[in-house]
PDB file of N, CA and C in Angstrom:
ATOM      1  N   UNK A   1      29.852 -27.060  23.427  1.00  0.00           N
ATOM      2  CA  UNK A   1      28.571 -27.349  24.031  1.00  0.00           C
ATOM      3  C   UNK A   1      27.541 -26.390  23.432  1.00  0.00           C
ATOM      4  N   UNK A   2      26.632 -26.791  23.263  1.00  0.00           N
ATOM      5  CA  UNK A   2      25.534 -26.173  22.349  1.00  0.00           C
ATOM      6  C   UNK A   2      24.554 -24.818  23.560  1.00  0.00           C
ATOM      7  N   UNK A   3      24.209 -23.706  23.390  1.00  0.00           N
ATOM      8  CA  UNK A   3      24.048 -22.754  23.873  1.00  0.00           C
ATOM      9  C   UNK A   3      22.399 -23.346  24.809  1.00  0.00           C
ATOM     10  N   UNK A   4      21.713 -24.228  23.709  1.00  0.00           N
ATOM     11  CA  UNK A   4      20.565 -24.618  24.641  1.00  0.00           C
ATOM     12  C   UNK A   4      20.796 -25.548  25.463  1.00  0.00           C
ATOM     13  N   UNK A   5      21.583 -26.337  25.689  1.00  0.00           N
ATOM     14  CA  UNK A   5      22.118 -27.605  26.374  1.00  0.00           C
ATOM     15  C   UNK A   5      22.452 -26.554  27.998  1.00  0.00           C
ATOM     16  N   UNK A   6      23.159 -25.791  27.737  1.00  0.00           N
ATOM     17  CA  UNK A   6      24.257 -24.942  29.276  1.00  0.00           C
ATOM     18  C   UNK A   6      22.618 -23.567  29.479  1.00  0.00           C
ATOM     19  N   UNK A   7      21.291 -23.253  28.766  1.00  0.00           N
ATOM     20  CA  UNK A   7      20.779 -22.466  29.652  1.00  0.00           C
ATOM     21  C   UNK A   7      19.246 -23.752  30.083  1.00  0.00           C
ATOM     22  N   UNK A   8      19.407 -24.812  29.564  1.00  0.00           N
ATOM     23  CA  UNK A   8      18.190 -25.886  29.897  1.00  0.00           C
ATOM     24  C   UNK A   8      18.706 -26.189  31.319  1.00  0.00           C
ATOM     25  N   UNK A   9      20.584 -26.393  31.443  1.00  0.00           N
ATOM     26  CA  UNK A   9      21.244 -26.907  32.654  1.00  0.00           C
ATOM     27  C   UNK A   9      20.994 -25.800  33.702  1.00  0.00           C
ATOM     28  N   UNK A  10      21.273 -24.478  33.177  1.00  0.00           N
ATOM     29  CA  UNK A  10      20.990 -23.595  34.183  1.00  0.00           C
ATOM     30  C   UNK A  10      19.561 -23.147  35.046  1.00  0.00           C
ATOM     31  N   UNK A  11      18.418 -22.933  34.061  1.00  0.00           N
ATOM     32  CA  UNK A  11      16.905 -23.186  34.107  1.00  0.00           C
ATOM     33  C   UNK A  11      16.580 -24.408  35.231  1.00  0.00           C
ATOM     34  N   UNK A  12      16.908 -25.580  34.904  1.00  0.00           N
ATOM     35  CA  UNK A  12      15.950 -26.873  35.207  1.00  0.00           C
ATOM     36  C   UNK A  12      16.148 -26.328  36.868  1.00  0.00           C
ATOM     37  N   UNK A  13      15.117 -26.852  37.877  1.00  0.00           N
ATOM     38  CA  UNK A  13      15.165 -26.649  39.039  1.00  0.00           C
ATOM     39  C   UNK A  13      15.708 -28.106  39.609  1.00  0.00           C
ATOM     40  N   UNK A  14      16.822 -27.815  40.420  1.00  0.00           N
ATOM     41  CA  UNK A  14      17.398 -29.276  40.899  1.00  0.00           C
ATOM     42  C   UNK A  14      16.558 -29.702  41.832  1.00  0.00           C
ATOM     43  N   UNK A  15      15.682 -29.521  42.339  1.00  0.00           N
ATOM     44  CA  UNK A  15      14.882 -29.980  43.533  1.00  0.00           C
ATOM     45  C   UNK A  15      14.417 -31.136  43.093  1.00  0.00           C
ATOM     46  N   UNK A  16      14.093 -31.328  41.999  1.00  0.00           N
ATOM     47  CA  UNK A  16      14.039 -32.632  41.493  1.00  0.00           C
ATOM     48  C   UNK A  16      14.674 -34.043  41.873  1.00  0.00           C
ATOM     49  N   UNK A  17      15.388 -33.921  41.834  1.00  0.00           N
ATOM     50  CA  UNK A  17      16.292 -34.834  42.603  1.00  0.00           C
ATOM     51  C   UNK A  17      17.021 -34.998  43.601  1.00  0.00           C
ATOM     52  N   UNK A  18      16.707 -35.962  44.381  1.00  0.00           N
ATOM     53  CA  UNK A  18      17.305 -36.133  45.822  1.00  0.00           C
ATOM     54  C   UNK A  18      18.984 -35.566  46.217  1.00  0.00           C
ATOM     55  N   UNK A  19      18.649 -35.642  47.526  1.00  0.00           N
ATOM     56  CA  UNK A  19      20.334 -35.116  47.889  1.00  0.00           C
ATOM     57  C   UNK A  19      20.952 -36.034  48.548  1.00  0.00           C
ATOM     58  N   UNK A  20      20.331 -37.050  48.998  1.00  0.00           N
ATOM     59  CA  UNK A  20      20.811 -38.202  49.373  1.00  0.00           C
ATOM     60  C   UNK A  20      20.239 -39.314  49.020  1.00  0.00           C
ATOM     61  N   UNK A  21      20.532 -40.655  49.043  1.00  0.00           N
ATOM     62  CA  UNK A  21      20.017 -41.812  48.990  1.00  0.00           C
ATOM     63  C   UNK A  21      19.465 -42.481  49.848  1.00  0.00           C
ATOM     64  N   UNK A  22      18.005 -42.605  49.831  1.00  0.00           N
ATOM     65  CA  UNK A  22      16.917 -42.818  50.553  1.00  0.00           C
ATOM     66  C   UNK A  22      17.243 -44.488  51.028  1.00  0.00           C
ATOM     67  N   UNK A  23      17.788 -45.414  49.704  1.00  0.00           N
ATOM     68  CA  UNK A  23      18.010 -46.749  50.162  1.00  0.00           C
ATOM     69  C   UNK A  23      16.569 -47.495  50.015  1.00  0.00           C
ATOM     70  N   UNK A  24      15.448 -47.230  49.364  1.00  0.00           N
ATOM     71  CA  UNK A  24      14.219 -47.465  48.641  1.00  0.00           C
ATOM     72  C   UNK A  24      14.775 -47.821  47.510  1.00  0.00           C
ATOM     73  N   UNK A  25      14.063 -49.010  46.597  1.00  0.00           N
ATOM     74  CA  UNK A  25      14.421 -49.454  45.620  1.00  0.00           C
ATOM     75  C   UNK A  25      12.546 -50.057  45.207  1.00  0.00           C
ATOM     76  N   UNK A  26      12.374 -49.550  44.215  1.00  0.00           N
ATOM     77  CA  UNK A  26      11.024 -50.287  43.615  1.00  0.00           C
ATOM     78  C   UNK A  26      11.208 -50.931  42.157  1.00  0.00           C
ATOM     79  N   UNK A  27      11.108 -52.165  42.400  1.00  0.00           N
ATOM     80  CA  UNK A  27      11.391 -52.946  41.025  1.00  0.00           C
ATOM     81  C   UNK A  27       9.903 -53.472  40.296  1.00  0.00           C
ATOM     82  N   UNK A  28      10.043 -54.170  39.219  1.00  0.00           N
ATOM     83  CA  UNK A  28       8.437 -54.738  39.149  1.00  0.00           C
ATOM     84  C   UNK A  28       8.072 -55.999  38.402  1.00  0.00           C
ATOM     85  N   UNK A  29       7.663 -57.028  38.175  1.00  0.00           N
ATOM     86  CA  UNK A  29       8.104 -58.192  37.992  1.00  0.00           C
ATOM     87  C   UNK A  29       6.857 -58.597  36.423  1.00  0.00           C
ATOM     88  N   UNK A  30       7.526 -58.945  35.326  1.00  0.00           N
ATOM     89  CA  UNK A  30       6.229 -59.848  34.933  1.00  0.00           C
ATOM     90  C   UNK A  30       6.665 -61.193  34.243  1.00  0.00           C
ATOM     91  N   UNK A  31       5.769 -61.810  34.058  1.00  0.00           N
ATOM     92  CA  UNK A  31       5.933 -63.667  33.458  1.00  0.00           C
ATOM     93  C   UNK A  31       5.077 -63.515  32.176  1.00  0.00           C
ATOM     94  N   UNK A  32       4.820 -64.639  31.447  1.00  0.00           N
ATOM     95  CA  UNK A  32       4.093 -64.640  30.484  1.00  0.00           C
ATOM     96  C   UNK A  32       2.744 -64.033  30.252  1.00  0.00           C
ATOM     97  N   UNK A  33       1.856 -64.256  29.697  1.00  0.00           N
ATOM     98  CA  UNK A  33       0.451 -63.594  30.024  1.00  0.00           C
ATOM     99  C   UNK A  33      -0.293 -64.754  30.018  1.00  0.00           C
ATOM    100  N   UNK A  34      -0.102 -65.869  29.806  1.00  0.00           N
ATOM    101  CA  UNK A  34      -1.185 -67.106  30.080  1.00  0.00           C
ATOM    102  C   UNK A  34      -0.503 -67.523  31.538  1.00  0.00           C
ATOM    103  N   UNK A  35       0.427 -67.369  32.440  1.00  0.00           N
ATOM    104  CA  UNK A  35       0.464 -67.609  33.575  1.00  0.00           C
ATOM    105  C   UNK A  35      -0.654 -67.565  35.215  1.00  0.00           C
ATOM    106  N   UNK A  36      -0.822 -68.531  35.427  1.00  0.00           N
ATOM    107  CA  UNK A  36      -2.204 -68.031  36.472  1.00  0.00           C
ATOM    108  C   UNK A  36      -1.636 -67.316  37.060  1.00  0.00           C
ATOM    109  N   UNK A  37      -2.893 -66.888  37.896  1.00  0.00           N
ATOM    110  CA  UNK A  37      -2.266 -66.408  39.760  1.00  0.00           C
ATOM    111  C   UNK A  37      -1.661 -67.066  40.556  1.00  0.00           C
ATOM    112  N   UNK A  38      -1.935 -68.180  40.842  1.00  0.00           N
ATOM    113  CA  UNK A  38      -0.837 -69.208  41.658  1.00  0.00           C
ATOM    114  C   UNK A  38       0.183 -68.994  41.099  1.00  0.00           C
ATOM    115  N   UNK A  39       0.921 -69.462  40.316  1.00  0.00           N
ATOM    116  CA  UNK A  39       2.210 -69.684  39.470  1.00  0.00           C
ATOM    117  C   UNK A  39       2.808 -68.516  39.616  1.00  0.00           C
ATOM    118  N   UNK A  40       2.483 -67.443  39.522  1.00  0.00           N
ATOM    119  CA  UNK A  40       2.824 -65.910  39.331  1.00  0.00           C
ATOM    120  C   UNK A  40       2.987 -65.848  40.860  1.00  0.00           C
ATOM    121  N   UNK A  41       2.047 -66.424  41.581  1.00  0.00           N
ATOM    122  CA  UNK A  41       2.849 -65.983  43.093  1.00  0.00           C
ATOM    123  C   UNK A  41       3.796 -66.536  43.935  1.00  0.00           C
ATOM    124  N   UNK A  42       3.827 -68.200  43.492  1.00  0.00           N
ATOM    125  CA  UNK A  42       5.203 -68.671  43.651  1.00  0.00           C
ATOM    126  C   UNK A  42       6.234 -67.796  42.898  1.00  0.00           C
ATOM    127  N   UNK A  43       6.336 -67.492  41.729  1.00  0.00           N
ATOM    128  CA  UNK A  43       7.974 -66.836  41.126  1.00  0.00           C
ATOM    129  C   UNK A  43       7.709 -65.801  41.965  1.00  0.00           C
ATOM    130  N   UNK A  44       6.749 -64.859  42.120  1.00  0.00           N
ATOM    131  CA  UNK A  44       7.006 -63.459  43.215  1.00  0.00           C
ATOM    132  C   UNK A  44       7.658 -63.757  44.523  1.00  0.00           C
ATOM    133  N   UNK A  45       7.025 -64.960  45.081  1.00  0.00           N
ATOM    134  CA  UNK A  45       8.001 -65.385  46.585  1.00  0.00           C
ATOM    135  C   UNK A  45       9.701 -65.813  46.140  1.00  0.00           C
ATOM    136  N   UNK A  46       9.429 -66.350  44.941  1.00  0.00           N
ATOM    137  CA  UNK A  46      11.191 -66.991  45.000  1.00  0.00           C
ATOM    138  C   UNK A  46      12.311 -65.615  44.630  1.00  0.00           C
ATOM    139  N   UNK A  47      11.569 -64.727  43.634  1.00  0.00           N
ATOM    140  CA  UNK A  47      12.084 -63.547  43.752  1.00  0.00           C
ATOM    141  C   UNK A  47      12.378 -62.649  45.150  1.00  0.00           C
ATOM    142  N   UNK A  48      11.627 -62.724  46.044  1.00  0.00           N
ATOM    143  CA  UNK A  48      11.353 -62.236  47.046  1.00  0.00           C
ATOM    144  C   UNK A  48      12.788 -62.897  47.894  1.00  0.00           C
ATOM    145  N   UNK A  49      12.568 -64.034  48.026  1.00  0.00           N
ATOM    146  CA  UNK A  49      13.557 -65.103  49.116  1.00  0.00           C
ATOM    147  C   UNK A  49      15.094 -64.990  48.404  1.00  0.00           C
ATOM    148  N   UNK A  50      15.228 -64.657  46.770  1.00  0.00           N
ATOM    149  CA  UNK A  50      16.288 -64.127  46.192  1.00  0.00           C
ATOM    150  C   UNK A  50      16.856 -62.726  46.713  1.00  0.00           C
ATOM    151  N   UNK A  51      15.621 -61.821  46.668  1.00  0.00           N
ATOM    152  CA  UNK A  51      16.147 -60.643  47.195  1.00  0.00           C
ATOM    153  C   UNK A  51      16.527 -60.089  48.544  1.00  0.00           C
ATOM    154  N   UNK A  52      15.914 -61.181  49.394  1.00  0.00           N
ATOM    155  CA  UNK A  52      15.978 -60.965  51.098  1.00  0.00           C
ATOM    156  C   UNK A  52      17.413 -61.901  51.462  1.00  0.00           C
ATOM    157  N   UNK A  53      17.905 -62.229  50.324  1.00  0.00           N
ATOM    158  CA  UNK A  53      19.325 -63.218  50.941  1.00  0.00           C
ATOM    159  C   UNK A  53      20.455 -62.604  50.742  1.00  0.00           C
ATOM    160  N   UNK A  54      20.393 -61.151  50.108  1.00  0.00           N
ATOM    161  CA  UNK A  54      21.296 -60.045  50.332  1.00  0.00           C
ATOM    162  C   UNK A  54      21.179 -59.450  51.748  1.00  0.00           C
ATOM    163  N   UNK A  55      22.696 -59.425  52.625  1.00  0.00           N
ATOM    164  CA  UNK A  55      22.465 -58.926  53.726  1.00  0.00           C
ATOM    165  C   UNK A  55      21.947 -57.300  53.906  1.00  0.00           C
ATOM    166  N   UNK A  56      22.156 -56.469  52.907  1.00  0.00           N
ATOM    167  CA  UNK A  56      22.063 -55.220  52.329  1.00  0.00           C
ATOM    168  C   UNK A  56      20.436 -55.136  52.428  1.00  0.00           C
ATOM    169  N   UNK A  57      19.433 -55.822  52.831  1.00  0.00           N
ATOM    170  CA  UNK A  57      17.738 -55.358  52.314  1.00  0.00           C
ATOM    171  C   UNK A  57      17.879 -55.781  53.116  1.00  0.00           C
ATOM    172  N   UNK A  58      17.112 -54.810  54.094  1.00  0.00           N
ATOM    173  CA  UNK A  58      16.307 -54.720  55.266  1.00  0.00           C
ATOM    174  C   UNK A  58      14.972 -55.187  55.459  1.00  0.00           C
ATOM    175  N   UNK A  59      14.473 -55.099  54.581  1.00  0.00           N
ATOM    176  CA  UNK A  59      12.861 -55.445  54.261  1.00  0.00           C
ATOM    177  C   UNK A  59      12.786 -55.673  52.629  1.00  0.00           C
ATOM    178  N   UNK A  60      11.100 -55.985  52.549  1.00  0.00           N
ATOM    179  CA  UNK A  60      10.600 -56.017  51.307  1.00  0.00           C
ATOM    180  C   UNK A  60       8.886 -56.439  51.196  1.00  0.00           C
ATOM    181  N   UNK A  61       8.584 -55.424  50.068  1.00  0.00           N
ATOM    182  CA  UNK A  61       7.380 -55.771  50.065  1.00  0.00           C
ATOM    183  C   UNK A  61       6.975 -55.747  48.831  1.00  0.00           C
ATOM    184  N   UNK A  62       5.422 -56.650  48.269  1.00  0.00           N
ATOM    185  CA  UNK A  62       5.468 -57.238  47.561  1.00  0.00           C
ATOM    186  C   UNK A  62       3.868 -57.563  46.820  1.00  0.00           C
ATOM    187  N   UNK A  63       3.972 -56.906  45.613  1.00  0.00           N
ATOM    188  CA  UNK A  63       2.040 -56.267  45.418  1.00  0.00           C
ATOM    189  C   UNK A  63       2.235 -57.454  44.060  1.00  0.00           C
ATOM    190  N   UNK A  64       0.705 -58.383  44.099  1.00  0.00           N
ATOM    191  CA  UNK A  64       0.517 -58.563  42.816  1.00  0.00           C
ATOM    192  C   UNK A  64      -0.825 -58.329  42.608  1.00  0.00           C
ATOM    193  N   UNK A  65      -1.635 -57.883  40.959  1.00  0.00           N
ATOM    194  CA  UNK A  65      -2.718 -57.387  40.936  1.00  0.00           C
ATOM    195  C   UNK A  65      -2.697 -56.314  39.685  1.00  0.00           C
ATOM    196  N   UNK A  66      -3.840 -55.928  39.457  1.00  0.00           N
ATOM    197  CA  UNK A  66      -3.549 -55.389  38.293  1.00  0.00           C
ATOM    198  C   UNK A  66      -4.192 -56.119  36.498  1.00  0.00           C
ATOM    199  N   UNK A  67      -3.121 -57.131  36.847  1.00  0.00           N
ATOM    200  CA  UNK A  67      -2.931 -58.271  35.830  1.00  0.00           C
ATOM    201  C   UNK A  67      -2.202 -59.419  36.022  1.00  0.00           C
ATOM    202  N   UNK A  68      -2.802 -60.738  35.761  1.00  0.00           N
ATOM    203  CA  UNK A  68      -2.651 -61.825  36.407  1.00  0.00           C
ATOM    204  C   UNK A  68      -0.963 -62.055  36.659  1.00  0.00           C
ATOM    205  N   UNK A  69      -0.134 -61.389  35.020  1.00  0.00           N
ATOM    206  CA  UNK A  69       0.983 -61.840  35.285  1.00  0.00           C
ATOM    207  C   UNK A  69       2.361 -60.370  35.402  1.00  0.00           C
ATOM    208  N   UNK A  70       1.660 -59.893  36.430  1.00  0.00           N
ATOM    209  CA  UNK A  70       2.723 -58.619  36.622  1.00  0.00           C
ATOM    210  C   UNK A  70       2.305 -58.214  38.212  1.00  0.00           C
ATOM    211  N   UNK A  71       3.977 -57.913  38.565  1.00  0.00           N
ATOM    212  CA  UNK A  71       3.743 -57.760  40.276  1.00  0.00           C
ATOM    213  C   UNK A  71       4.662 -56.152  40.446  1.00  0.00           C
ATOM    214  N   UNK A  72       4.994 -55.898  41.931  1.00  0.00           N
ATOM    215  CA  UNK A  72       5.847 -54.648  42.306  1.00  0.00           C
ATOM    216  C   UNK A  72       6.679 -55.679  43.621  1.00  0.00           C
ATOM    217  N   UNK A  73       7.859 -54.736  43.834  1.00  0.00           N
ATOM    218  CA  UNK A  73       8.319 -55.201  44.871  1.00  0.00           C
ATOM    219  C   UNK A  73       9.332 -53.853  45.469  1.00  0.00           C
ATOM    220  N   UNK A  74       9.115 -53.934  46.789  1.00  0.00           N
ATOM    221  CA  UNK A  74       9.756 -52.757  47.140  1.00  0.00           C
ATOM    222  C   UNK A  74      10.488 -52.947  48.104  1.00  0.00           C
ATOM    223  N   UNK A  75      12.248 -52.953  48.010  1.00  0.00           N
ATOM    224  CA  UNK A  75      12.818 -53.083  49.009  1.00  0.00           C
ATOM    225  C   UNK A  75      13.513 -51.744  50.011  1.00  0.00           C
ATOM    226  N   UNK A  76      13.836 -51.679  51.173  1.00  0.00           N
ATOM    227  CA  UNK A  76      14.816 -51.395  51.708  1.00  0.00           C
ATOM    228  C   UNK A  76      15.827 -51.760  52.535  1.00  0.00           C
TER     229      UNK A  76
END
């Protein structure tokens, strides 16, 4: 193991990263770029009704904006 690899590991501050799993998931969606807004918000709902048919997601929520053909979706 290379001497900077084991004092970068020792250095870095772990606080960085969680100690447990929050169970938050943020994904983000896009379609073509000539796609309207309508069209783009039907596939965001069918994505949506895809992801809520796992018994595992509790919720979900669901941003489009920005740009006509790119969304967010955030489950828990």
């Amino acid at each position: 193991m290379e001497p900077m690899t084991v004092t970068l590991y020792i250095k870095t501050p772990k606080a960085y990263f969680p100690i447990d799993d929050s169970g938050f998931v943020i994904g983000s969606t896009r379609a073509s770029p000539d796609i309207s807004f309508q069209a783009m918000l039907e596939l965001q709902q069918r994505m949506a009704d895809i992801v809520m048919a796992d018994s595992a997601v509790a919720g979900i929520g669901a941003i489009l904006g920005g740009s006509t053909n790119r969304g967010q979706m955030f489950t828990a």
